[in-house]
N, C-alpha and C. Protein backbone atom coordinates (compact mmCIF):
# COMPACT_ATOMS: atom_id res chain seq x y z
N UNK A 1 201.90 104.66 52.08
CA UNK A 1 201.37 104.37 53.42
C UNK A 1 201.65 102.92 53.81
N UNK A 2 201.21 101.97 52.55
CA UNK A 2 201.85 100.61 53.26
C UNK A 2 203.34 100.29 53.90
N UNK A 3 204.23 101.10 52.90
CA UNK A 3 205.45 101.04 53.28
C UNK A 3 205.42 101.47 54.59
N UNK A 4 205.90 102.78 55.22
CA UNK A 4 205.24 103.29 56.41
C UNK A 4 204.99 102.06 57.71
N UNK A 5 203.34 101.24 56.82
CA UNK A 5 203.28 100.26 58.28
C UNK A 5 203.84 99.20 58.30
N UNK A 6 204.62 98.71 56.91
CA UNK A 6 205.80 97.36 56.97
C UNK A 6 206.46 97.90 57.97
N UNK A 7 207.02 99.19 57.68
CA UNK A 7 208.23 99.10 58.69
C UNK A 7 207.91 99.54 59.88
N UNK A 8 207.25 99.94 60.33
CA UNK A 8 206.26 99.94 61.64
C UNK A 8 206.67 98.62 62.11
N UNK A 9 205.68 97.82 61.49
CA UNK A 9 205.41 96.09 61.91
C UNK A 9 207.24 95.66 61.96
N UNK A 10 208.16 95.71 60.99
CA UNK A 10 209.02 95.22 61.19
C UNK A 10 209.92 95.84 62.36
N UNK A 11 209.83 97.22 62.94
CA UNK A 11 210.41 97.51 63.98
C UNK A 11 209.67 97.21 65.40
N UNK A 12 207.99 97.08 65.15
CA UNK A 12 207.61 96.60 66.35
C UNK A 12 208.04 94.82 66.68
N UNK A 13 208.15 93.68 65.68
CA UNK A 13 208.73 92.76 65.90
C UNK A 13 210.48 92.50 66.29
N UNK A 14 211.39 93.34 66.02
CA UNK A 14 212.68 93.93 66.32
C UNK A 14 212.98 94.06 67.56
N UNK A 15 211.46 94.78 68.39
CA UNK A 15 211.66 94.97 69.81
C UNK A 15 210.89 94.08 70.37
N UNK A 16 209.46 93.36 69.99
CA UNK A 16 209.49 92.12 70.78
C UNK A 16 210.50 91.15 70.84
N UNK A 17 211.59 91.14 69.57
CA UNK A 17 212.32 90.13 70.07
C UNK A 17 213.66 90.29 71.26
N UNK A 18 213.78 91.68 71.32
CA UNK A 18 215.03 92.38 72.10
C UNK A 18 214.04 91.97 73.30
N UNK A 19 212.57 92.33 73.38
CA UNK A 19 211.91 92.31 74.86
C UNK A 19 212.30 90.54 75.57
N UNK A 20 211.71 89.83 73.86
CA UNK A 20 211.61 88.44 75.11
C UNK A 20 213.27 88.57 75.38
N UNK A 21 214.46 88.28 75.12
CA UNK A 21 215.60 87.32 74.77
C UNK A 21 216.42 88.74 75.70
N UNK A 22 216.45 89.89 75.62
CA UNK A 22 216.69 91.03 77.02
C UNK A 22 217.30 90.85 78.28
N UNK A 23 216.25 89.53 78.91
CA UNK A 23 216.78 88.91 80.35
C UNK A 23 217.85 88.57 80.32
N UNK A 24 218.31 87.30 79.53
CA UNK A 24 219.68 86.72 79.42
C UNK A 24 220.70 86.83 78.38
N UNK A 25 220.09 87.58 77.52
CA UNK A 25 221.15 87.71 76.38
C UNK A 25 222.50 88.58 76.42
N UNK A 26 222.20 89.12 77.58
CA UNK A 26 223.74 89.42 78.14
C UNK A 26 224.61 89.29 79.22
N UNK A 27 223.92 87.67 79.38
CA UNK A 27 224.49 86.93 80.44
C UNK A 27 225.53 85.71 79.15
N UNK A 28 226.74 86.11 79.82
CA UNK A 28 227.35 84.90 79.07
C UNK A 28 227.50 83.48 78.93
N UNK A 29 226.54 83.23 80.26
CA UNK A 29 226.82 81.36 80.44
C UNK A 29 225.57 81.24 79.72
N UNK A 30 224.91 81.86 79.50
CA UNK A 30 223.45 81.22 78.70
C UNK A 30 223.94 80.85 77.58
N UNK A 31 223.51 79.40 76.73
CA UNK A 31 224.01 79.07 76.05
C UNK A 31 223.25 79.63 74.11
N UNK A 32 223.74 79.88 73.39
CA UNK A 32 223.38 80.67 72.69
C UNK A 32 223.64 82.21 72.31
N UNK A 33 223.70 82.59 73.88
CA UNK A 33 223.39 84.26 74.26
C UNK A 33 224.58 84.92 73.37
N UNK A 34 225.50 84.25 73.41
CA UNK A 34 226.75 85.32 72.58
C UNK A 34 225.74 85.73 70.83
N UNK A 35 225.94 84.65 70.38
CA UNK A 35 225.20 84.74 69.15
C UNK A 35 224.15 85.80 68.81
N UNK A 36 223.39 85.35 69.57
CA UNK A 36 221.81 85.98 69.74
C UNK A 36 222.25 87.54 69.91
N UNK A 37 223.16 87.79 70.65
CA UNK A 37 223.78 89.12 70.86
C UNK A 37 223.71 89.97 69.96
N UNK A 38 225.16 89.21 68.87
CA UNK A 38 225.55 89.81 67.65
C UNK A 38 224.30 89.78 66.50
N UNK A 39 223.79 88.74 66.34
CA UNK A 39 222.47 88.66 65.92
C UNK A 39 221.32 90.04 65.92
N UNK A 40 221.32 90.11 66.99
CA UNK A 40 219.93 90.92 66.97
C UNK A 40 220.94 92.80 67.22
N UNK A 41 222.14 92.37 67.48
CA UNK A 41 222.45 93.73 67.10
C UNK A 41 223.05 94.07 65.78
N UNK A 42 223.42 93.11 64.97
CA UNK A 42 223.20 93.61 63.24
C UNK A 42 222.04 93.93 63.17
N UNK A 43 220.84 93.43 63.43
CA UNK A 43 219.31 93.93 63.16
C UNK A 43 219.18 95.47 63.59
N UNK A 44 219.25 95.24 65.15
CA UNK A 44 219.44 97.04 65.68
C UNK A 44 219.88 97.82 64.60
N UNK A 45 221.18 97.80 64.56
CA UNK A 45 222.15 98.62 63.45
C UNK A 45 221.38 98.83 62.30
N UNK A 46 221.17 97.52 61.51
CA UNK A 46 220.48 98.13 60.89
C UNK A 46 218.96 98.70 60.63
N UNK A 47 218.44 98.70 61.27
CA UNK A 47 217.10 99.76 61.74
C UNK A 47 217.93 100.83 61.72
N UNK A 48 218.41 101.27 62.91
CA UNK A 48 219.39 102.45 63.01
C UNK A 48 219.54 103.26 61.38
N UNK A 49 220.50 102.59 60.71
CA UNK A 49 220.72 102.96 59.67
C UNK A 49 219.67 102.88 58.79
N UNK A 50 218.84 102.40 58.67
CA UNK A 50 217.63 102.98 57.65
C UNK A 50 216.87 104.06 58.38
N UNK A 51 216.63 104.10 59.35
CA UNK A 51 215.98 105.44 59.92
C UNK A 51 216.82 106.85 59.66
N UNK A 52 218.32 106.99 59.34
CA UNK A 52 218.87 107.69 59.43
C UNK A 52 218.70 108.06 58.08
N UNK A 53 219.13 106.73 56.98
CA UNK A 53 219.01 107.76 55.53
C UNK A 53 217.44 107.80 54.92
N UNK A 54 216.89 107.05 55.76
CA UNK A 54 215.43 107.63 55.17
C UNK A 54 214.68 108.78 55.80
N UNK A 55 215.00 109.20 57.10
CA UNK A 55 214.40 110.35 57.89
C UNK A 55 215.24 111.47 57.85
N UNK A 56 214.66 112.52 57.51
CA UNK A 56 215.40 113.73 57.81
C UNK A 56 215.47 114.61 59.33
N UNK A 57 214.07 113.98 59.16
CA UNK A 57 213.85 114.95 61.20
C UNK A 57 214.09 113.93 61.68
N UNK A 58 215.34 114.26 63.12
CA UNK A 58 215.90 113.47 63.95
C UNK A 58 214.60 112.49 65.01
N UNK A 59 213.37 113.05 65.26
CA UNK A 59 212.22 112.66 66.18
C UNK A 59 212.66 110.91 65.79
N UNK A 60 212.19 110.43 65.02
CA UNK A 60 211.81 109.09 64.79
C UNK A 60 213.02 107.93 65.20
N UNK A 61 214.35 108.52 64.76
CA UNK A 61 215.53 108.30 65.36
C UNK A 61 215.87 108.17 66.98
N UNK A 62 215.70 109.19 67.04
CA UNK A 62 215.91 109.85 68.75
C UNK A 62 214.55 108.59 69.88
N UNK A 63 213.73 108.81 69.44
CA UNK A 63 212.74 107.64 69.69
C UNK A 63 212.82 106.39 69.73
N UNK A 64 213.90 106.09 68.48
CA UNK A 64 213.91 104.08 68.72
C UNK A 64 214.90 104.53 69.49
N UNK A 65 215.79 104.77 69.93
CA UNK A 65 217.04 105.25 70.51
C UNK A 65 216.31 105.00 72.54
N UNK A 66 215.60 105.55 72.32
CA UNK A 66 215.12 105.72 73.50
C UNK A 66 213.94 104.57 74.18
N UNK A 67 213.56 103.83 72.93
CA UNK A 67 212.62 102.53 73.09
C UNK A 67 213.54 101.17 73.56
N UNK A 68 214.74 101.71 72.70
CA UNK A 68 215.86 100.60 72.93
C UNK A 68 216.20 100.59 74.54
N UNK A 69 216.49 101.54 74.76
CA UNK A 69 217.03 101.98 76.46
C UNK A 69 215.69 101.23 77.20
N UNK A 70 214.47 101.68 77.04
CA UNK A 70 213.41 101.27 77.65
C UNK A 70 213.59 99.96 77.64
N UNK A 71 213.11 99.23 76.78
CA UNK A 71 213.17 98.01 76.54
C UNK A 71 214.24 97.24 77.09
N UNK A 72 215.90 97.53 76.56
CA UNK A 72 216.53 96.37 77.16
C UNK A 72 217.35 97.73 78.14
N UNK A 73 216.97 97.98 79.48
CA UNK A 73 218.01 98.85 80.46
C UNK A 73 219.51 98.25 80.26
N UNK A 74 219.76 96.72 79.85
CA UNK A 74 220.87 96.98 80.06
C UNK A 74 221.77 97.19 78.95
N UNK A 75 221.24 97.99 78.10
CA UNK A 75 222.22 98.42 77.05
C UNK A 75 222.94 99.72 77.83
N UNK A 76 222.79 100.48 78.72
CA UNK A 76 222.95 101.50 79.47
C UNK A 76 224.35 101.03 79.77
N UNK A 77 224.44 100.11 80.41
CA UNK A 77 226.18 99.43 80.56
C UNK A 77 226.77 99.72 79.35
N UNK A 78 226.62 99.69 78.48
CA UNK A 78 227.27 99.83 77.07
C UNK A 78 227.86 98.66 76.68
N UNK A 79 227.31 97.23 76.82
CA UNK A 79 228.00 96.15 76.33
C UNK A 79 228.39 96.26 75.02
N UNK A 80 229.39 95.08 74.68
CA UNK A 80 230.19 95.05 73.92
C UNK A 80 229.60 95.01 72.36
N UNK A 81 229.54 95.78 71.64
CA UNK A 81 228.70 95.79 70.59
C UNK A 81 227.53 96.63 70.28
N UNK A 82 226.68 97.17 71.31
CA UNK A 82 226.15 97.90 71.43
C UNK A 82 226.36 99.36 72.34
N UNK A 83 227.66 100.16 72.39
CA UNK A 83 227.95 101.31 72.74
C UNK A 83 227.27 102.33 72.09
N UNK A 84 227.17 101.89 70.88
CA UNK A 84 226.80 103.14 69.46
C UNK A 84 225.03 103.23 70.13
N UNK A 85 224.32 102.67 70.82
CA UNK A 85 223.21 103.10 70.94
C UNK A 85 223.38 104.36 72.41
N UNK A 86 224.29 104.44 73.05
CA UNK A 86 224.32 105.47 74.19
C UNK A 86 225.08 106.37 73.63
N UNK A 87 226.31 106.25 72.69
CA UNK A 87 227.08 107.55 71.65
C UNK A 87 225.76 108.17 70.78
N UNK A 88 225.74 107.59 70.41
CA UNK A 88 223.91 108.08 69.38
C UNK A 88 223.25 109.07 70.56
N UNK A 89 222.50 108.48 71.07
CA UNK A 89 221.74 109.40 72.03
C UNK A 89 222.10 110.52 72.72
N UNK A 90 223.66 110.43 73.58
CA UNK A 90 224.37 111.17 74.09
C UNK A 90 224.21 112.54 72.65
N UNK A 91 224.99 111.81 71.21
CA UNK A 91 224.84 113.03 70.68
C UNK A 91 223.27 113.45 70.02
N UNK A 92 222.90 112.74 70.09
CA UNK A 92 221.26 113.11 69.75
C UNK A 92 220.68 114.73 70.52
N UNK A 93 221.12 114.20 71.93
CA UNK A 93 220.60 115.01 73.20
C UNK A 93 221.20 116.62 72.70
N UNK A 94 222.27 116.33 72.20
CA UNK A 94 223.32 117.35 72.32
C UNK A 94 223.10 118.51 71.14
N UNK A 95 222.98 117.36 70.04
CA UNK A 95 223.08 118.16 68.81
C UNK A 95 221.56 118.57 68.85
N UNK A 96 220.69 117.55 69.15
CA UNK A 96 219.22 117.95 68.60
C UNK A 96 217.87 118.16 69.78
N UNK A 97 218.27 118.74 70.70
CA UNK A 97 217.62 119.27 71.87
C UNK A 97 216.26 118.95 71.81
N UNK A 98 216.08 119.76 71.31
CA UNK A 98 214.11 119.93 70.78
C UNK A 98 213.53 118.85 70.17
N UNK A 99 214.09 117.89 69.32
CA UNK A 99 213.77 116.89 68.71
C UNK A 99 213.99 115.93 70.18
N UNK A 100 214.60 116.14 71.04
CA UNK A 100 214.25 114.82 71.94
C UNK A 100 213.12 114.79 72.83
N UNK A 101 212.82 116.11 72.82
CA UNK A 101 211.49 115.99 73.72
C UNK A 101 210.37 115.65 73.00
N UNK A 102 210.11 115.74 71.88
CA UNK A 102 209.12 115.42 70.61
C UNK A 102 209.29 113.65 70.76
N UNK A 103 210.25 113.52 70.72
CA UNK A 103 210.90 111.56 70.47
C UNK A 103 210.40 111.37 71.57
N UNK A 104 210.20 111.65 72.92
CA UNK A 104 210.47 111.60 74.50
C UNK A 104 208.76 111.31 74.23
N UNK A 105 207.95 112.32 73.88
CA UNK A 105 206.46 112.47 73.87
C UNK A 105 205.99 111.36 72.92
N UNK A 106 206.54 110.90 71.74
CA UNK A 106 205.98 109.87 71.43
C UNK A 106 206.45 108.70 71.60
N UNK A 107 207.52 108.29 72.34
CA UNK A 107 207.88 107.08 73.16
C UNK A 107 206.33 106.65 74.24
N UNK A 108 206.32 108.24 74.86
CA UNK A 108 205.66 107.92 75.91
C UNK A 108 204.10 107.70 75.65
N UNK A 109 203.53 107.93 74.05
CA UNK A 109 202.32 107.65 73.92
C UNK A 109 202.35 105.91 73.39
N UNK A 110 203.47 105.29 73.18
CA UNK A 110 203.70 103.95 72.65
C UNK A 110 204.01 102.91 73.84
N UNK A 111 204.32 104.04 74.96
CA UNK A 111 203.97 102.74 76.02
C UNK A 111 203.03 103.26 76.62
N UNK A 112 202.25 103.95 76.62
CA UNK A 112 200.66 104.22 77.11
C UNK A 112 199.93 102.88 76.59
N UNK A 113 200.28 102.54 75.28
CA UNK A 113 199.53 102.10 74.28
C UNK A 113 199.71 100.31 74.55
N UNK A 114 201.07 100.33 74.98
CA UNK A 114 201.67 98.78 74.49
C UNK A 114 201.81 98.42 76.30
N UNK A 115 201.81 99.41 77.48
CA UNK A 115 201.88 99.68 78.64
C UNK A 115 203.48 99.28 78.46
N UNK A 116 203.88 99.55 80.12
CA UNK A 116 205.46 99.82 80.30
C UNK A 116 206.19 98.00 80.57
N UNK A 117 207.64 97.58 80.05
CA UNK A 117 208.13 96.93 79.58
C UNK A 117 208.16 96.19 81.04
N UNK A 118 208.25 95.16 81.04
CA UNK A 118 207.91 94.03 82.12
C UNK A 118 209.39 94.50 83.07
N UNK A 119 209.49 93.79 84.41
CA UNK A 119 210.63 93.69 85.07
C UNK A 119 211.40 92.86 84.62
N UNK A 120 211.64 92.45 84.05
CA UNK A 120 212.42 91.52 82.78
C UNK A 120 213.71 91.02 83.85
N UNK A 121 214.42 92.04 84.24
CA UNK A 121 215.88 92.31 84.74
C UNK A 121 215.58 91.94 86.42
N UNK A 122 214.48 92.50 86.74
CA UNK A 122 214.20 91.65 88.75
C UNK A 122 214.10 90.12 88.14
N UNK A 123 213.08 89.81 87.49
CA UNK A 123 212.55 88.65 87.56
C UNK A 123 213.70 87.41 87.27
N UNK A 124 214.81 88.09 86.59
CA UNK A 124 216.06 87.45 86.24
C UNK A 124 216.94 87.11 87.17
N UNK A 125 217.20 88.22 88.43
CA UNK A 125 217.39 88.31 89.41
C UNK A 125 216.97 87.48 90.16
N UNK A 126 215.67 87.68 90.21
CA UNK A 126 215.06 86.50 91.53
C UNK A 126 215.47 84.76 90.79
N UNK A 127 215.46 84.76 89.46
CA UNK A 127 215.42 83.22 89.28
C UNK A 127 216.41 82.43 89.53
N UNK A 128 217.91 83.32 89.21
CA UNK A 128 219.43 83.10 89.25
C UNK A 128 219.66 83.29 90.55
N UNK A 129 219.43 83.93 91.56
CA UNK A 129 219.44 83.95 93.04
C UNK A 129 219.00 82.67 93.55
N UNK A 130 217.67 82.84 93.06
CA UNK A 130 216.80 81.17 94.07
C UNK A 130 218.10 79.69 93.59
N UNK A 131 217.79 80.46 92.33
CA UNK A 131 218.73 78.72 91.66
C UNK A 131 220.46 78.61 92.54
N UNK A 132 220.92 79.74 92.17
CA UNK A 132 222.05 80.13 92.90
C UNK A 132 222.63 79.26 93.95
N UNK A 133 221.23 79.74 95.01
CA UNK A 133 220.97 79.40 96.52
C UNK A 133 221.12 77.84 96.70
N UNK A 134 219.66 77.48 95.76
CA UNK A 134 219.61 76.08 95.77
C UNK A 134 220.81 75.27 95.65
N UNK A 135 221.58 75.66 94.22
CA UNK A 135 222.67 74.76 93.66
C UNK A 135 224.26 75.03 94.63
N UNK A 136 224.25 76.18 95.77
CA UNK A 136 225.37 76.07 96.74
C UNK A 136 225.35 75.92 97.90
N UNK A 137 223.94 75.98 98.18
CA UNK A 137 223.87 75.78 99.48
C UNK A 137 223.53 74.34 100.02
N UNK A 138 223.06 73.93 98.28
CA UNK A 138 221.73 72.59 98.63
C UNK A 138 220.38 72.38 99.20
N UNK A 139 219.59 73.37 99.13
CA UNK A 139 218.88 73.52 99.82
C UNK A 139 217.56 73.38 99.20
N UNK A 140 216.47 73.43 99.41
CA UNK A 140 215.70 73.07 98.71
C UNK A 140 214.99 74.78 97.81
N UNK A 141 213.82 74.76 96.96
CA UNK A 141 213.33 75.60 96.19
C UNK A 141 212.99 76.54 97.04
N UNK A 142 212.16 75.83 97.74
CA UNK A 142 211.03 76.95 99.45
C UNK A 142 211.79 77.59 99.94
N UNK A 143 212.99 77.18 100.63
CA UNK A 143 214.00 77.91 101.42
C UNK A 143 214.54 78.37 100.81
N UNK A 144 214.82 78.62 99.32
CA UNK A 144 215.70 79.22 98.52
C UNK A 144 214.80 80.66 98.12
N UNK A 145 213.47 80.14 98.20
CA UNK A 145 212.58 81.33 97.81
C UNK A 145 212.72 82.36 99.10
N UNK A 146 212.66 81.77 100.21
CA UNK A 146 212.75 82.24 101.57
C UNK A 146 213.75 83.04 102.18
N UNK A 147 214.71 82.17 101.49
CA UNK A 147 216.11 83.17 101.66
C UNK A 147 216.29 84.36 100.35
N UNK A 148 215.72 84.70 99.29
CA UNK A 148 215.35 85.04 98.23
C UNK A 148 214.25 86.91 99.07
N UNK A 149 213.93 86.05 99.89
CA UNK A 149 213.02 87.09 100.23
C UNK A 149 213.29 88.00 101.46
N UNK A 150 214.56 87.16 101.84
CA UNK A 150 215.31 87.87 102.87
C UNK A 150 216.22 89.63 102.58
N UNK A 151 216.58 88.55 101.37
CA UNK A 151 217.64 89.15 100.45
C UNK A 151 217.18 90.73 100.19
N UNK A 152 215.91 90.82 99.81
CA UNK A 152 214.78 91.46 99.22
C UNK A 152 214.44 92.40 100.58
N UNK A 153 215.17 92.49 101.81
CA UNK A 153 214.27 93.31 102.78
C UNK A 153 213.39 92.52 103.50
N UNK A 154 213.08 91.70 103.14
CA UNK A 154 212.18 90.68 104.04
C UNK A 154 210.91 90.89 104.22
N UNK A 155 210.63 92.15 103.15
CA UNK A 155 209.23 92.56 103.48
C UNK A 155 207.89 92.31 102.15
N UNK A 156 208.48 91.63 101.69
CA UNK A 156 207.74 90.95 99.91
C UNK A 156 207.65 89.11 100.62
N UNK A 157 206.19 89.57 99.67
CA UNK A 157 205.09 88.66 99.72
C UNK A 157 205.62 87.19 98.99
N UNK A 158 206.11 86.22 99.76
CA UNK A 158 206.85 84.42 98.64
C UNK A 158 206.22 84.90 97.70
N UNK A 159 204.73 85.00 97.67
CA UNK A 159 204.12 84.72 96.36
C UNK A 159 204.56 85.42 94.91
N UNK A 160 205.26 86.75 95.52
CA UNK A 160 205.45 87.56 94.46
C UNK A 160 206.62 86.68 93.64
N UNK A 161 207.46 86.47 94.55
CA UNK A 161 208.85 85.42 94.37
C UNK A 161 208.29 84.29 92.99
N UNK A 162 207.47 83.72 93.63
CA UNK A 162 207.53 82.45 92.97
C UNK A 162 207.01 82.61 91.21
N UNK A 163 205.59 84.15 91.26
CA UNK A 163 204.84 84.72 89.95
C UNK A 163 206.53 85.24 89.32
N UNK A 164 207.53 85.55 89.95
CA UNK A 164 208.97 86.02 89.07
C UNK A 164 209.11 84.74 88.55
N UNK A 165 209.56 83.78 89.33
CA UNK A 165 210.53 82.51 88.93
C UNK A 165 209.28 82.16 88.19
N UNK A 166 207.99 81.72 87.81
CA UNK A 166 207.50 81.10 86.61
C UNK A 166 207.06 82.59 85.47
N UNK A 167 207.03 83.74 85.79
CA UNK A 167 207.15 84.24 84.77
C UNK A 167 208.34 84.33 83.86
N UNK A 168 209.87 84.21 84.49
CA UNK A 168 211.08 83.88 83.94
C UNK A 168 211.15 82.79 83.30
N UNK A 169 210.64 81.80 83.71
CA UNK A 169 210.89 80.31 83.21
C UNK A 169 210.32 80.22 81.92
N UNK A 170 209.09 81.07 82.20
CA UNK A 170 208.13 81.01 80.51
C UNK A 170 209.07 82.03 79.36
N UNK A 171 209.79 82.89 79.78
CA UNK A 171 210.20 83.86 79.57
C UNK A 171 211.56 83.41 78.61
N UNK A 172 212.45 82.62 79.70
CA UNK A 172 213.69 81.81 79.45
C UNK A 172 213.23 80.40 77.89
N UNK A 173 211.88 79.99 77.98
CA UNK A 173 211.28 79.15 76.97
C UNK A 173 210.91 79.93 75.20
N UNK A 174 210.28 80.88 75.37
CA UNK A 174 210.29 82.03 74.40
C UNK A 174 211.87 82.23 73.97
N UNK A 175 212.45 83.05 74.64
CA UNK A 175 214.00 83.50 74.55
C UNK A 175 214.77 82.70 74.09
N UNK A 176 215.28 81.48 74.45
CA UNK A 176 215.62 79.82 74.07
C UNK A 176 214.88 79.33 72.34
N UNK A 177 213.81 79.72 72.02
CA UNK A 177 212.99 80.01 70.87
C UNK A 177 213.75 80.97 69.71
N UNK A 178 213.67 82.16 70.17
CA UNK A 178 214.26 83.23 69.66
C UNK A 178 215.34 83.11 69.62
N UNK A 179 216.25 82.69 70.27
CA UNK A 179 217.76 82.58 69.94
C UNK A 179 217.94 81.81 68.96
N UNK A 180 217.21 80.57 68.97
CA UNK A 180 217.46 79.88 67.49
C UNK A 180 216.74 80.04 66.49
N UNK A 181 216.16 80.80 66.46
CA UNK A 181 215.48 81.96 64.95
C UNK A 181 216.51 82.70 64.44
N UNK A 182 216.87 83.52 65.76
CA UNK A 182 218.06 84.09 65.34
C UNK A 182 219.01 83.71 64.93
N UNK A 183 219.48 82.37 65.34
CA UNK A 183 220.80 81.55 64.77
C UNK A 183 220.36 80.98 63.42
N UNK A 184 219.10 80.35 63.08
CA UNK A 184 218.71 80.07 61.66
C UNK A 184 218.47 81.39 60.79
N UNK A 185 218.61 82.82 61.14
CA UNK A 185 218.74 83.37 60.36
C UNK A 185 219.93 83.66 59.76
N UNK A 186 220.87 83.65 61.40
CA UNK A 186 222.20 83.93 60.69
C UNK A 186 222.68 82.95 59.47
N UNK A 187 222.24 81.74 59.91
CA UNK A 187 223.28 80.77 59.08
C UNK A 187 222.29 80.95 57.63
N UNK A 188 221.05 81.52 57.27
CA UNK A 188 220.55 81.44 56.24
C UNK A 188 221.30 82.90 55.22
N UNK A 189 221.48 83.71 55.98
CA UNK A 189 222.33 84.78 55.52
C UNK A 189 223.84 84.45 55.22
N UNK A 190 224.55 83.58 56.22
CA UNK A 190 225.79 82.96 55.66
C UNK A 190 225.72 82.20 54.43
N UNK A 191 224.52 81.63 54.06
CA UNK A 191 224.53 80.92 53.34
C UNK A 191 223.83 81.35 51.88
């Protein structure tokens, strides 16, 4: 049973770190982000692969498979390195029907539990837009939020604008954190 909740605990820390570092880690000018990439997708992988030769019923599989998607949407693009998580699933769906709706039902009692994964990907949006704005147009933050909200339909509240750009910023501080965990792990494993 302890074993069991190590690896519990070690796959629920796996995906807080995909949650914070998510926003930009597959943006390439962020500095770090390549790394952090390959980084946390040897980790993926290998989760992946211990779930596979230690589980026989596909459920538990089919499930991180589908936490992953939740968590970072933009693995759905299939970036470079991480394809094998949409080939997986694709054949998951295919080969093991019934086991995905079982995986599907307990995904969905783990974000009942943990509630559903932040806008990670708007809030990224709104911060790189405002900044965007600011840094070509010259313009100041307000009007950048303003024009930000134009962008948006024109029918959202600044305020919501501005709770994105400092929830990103705190977000971008964590992530910036995590990337160099991740880089001191790599180099402790190179070494």
């Amino acid at each position: 049973m302890k074993k069991t909740n190590e690896n519990q605990s070690e796959e629920e820390a796996l995906f807080q770190k995909l949650e914070e570092a998510s926003a930009v880690i597959w943006i390439d000018g962020v500095a770090g982000a390549k790394e952090a990439r390959e980084v946390l997708g040897e980790q993926l992988w290998a989760r992946r692969e211990a779930l596979l030769r230690k589980e026989k019923d596909p459920v538990p599989w089919i499930a991180y498979l589908l936490r992953l998607i939740l968590t970072a949407p933009a693995l759905l693009r299939r970036p470079a390195g991480f394809e094998w998580v949409t080939n997986d699933l694709e054949w998951g769906l295919s080969v093991h029907n019934a086991a995905f709706w079982f995986a599907l039902d307990s995904v969905k009692k783990t974000l009942k539990k943990k509630g559903r994964p932040p806008e990670m990907e708007k809030d990224a949006y709104r911060y790189f837009t405002v900044h965007d704005l600011m840094e070509k147009k010259g313009i100041s933050k307000e009007k950048a939020i303003g024009e930000a909200v134009q962008k948006e339909g024109g029918s959202m509240d600044v305020s919501r604008i501005r709770r994105s750009l400092t929830k990103f910023e705190k977000r971008m501080k964590r992530m910036q954190s995590t990337i160099k965990n991740l880089q001191k792990s790599r180099r402790k494993n190179i070494d």
